[in-house]
Protein backbone atom coordinates (compact mmCIF):
# COMPACT_ATOMS: atom_id res chain seq x y z
CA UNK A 1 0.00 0.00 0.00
CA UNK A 2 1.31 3.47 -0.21
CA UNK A 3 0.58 6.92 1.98
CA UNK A 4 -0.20 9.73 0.71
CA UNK A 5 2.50 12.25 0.54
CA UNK A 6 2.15 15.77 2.77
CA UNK A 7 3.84 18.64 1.05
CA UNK A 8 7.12 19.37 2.23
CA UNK A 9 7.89 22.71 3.84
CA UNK A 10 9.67 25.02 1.53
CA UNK A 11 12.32 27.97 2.66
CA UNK A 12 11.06 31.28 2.50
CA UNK A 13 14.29 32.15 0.46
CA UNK A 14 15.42 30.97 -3.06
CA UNK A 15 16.69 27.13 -2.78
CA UNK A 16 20.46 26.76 -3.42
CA UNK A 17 19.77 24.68 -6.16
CA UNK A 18 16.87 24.58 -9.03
CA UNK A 19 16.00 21.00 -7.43
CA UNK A 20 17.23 21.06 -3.54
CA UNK A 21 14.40 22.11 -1.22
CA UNK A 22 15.28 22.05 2.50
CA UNK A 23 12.47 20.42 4.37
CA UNK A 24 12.61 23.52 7.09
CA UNK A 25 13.29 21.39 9.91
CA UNK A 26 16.16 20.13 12.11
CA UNK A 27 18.18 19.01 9.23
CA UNK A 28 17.43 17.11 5.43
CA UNK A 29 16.31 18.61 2.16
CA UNK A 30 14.16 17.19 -1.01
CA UNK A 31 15.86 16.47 -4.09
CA UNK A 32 13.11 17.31 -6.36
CA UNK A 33 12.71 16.66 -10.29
CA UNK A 34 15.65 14.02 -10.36
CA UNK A 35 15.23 10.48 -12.28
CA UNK A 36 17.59 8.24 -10.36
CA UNK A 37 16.97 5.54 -13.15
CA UNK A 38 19.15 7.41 -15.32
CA UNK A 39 22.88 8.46 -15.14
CA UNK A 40 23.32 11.27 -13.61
CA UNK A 41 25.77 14.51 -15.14
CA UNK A 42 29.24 15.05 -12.76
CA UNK A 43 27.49 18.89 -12.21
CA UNK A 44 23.94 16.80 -10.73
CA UNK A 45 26.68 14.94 -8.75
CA UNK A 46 28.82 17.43 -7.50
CA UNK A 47 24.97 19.34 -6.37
CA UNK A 48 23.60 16.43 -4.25
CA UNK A 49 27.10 16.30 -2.67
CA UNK A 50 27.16 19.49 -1.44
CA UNK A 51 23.99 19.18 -0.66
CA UNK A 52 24.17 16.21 1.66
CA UNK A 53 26.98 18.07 3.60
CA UNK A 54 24.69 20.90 4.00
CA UNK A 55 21.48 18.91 4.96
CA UNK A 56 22.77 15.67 6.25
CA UNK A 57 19.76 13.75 4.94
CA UNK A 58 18.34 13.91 1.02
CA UNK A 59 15.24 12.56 0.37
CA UNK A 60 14.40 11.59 -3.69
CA UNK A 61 10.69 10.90 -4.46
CA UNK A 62 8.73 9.19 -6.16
CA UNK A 63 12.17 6.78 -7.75
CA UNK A 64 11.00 3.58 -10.03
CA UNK A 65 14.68 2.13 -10.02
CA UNK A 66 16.02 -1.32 -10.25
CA UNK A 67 18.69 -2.57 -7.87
CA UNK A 68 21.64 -2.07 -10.22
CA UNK A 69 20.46 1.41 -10.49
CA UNK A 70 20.33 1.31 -6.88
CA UNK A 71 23.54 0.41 -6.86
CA UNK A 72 24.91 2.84 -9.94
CA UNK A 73 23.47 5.51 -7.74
CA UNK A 74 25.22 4.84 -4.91
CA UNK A 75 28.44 4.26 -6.84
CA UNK A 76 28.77 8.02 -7.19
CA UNK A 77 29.30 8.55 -3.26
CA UNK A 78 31.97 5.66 -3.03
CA UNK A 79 32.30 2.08 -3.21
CA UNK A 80 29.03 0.21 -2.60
CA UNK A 81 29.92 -2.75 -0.34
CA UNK A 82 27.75 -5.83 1.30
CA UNK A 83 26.91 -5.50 4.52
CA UNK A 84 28.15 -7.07 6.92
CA UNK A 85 25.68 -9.09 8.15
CA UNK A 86 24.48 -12.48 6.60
CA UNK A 87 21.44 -12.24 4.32
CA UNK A 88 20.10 -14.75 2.10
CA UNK A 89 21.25 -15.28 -1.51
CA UNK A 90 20.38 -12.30 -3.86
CA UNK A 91 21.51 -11.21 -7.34
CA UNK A 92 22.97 -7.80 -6.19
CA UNK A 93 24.83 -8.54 -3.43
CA UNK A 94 25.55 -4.69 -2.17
CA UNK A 95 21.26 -4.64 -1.75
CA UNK A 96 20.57 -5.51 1.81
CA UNK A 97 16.97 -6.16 2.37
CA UNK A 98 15.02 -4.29 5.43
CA UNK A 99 11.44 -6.07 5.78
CA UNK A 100 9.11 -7.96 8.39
CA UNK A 101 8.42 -10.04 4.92
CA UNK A 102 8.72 -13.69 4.83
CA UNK A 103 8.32 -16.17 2.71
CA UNK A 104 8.40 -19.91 2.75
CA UNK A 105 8.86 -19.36 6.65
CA UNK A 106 12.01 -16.99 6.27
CA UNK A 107 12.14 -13.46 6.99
CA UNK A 108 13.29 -12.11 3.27
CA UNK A 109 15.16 -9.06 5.64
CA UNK A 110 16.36 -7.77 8.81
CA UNK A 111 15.00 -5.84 11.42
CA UNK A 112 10.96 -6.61 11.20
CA UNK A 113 8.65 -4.78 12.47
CA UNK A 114 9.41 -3.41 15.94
CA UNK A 115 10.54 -0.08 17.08
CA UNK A 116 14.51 0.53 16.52
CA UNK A 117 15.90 3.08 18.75
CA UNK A 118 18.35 5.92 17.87
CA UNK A 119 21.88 5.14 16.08
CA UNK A 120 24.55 5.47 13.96
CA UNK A 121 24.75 2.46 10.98
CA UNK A 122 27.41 0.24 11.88
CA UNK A 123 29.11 2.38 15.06
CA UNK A 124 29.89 -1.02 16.39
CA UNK A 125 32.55 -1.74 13.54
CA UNK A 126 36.07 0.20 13.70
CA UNK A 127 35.07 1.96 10.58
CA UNK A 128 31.20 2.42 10.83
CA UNK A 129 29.08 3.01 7.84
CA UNK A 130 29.25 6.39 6.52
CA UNK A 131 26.75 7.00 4.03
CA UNK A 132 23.38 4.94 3.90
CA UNK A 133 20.91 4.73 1.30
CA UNK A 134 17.04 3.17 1.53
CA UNK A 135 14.75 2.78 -0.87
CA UNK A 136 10.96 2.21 -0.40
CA UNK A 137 9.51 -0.99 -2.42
CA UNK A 138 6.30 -1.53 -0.30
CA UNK A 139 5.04 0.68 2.95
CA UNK A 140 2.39 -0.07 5.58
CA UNK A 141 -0.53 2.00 5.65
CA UNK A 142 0.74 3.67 9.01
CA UNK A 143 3.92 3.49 10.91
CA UNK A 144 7.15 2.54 10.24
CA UNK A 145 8.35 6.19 10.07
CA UNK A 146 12.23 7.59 10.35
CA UNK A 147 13.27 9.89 12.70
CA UNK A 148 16.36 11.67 12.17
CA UNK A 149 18.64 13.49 14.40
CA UNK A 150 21.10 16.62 13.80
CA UNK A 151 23.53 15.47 16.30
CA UNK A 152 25.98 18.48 14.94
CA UNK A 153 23.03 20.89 16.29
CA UNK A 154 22.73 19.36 19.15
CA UNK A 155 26.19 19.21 19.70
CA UNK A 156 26.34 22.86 18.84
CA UNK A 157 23.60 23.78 21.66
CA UNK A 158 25.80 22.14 24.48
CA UNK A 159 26.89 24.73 27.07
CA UNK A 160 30.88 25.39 27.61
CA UNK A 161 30.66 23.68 30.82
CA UNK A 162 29.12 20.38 28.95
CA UNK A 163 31.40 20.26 26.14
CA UNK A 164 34.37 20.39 28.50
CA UNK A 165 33.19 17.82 30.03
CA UNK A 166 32.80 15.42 27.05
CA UNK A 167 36.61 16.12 25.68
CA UNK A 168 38.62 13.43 25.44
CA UNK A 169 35.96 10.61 26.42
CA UNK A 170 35.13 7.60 24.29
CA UNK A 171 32.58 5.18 24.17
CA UNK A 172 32.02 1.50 23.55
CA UNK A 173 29.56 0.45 21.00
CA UNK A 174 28.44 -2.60 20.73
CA UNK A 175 25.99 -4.35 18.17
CA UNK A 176 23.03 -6.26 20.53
CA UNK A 177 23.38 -9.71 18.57
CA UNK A 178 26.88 -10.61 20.38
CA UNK A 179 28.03 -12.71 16.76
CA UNK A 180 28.22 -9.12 15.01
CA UNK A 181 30.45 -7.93 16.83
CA UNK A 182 34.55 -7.84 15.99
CA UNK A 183 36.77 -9.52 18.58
CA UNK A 184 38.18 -6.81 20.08
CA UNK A 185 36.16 -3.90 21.79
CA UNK A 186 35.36 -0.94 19.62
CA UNK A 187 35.51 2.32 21.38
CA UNK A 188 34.69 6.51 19.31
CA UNK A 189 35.25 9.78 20.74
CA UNK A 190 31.58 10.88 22.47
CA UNK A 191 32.15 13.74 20.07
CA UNK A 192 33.38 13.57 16.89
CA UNK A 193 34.37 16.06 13.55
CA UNK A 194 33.35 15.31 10.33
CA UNK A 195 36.45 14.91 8.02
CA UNK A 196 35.00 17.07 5.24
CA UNK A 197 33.38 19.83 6.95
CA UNK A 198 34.57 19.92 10.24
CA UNK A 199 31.66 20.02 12.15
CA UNK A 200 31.57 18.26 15.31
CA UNK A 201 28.94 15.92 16.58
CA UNK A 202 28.03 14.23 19.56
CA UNK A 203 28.31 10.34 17.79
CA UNK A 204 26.29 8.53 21.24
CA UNK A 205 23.01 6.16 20.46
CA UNK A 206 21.23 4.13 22.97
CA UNK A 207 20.54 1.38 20.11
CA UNK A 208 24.59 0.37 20.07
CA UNK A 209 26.49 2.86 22.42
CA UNK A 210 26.94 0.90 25.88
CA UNK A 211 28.99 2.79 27.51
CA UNK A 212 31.36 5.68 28.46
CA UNK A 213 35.01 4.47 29.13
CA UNK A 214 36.71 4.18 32.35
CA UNK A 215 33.56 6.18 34.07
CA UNK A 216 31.79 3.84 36.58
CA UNK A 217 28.72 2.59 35.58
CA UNK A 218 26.50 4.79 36.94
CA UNK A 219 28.74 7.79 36.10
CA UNK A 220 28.25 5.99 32.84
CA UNK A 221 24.48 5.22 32.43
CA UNK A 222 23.74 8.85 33.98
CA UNK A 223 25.88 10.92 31.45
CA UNK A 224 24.77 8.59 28.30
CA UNK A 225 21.11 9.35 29.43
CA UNK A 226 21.63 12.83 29.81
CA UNK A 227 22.96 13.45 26.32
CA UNK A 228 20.14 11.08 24.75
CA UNK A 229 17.50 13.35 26.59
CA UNK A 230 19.59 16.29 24.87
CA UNK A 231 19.66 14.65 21.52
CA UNK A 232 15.78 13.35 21.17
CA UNK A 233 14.59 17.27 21.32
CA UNK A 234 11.98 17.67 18.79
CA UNK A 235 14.10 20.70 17.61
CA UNK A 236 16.58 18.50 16.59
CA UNK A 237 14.44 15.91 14.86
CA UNK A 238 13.02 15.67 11.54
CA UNK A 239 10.63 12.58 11.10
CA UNK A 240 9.87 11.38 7.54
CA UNK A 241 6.76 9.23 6.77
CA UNK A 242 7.68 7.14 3.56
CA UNK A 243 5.88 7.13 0.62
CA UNK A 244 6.39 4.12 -2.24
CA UNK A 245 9.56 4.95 -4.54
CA UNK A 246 10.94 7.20 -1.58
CA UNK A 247 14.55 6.94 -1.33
CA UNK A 248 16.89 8.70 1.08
CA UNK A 249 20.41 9.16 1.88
CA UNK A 250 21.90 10.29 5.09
CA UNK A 251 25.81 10.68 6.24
CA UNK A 252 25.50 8.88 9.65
CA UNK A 253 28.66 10.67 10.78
CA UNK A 254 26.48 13.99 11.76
CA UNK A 255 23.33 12.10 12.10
CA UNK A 256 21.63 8.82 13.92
CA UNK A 257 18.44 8.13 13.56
CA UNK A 258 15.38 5.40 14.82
CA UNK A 259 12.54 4.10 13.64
CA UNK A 260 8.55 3.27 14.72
CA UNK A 261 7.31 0.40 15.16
CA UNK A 262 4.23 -0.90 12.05
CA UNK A 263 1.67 -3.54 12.26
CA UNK A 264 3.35 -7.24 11.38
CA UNK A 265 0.09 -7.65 9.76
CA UNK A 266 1.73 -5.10 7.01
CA UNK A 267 4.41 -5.47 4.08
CA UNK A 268 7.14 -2.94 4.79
CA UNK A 269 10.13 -4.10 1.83
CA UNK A 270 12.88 -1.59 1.94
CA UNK A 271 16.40 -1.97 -0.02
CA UNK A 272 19.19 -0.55 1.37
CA UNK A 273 22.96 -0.04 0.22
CA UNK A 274 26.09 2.00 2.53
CA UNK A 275 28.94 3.37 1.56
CA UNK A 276 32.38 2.76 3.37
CA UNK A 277 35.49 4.92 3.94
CA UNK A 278 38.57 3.83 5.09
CA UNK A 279 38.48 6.62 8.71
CA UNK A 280 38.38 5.82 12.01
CA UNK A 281 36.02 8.84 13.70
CA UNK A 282 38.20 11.03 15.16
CA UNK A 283 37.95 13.81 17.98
């Protein structure tokens, strides 16, 4: 089934771009006008990239692609890679299926139908996920709606006294199926800058972050909580309710985000690539 869409909120001033449109919000911008089934020119490129370091999150509607356009699409960001985790055979391997689908008995995807809390893709690995892409092939009728946060923001609204208190601390993420995770710990700065703009970000999620290192646990747990609290703000959120042929990229390096919860009694198919880099976040 699809949703009808609700307009997006357009700037008062002239968009950067002929087809970028800020949504208004927190963070993320529509990419209007844009047929991702065909190649795209290095100058339509070069746009969306500056784009997504301005917004954080680019949403393209209304997409009929196939998964090697999918793919091609996601080429121009970096290397598409598989993910990590084990997923039954497919023809493109870089797709990675998100759906509460099953067939023959066999969930088709990961994550089903529950809630999923606030994160960053892949913080658990040494080299998380940077870019993520998702593409809408069937929706529920209601739920199942993204939330995105602009941890640079809230980062940014932090008082002096807070932010000295988060130098120099790291954190240890961990993925909550124990077989994901590599065999030694992974730890990232609390805060981290973003390699191409410089912008820091507070890079904490209660889906994978555990906790704060060398603080005693309930030093830990109370600190963690605090900055969550900070972070889930409405005025740092923008929530997106997805539409068929909806596809959206996000840089998880300034962002996490979570999703709600649908009704199992729903299809919800979604297709999803990531792009790699070879950092480590950094301070």
């Amino acid at each position: 089934m699809t949703r009808a869409r609700s307009s997006m909120t357009s700037p008062s001033s002239t968009p950067e771009e002929d087809f970028i449109f800020p949504t208004g919000g927190a963070l993320g911008a529509e990419v209007r006008g844009v047929d991702l089934s065909q190649p795209l020119s290095e100058s339509e490129v070069a746009t969306i990239r500056r784009a997504l370091l301005d917004h954080f999150v680019l949403l393209f509607p209304g997409q009929r692609i196939t998964d090697e356009e999918l793919v091609r699409f996601t080429s121009y960001f970096g290397r598409p890679v598989e993910h990590v985790r084990q997923q039954r055979d497919r023809p493109v391997k870089e797709i990675f299926f998100i759906s509460n689908v099953r067939e023959n008995g066999e969930l088709i995807g990961a994550l089903g139908n529950e809630e999923v809390s606030f994160h960053s893709d892949l913080s658990y690995l040494p080299q998380p996920g940077t870019l993520s892409l998702l593409y809408a092939v069937e929706v529920p009728s209601s739920g199942g709606d993204t939330h995105w946060c602009n941890c640079c923001a809230a980062y940014e609204a932090l008082g002096a006294a807070a932010k000295d208190e988060l130098k120099g601390l790291r954190a240890l993420h961990r993925h909550y199926v124990d077989s994901q995770n590599p065999l030694e710990p992974v730890t990232h700065p609390v805060v981290c800058t973003h390699p191409d703009s410089g912008r820091r970000a507070l890079y904490v999620g209660p889906h994978l972050t555990k906790s704060i290192v060398g603080m005693p646990s309930t030093d830990s747990d109370a600190l963690l909580q605090r900055l969550y609290d900070h972070l889930s703000q409405p005025r740092f959120i923008w929530t997106h309710s997805w539409c068929l042929g909806d596809l959206i990229m996000w840089d998880n390096r300034p962002t996490m985000h979570r999703r709600d919860a649908f009704p199992d009694t729903e299809r919800r198919v979604m297709k999803r690539t990531q792009v790699f880099n070879d950092e480590v976040p950094f301070e």
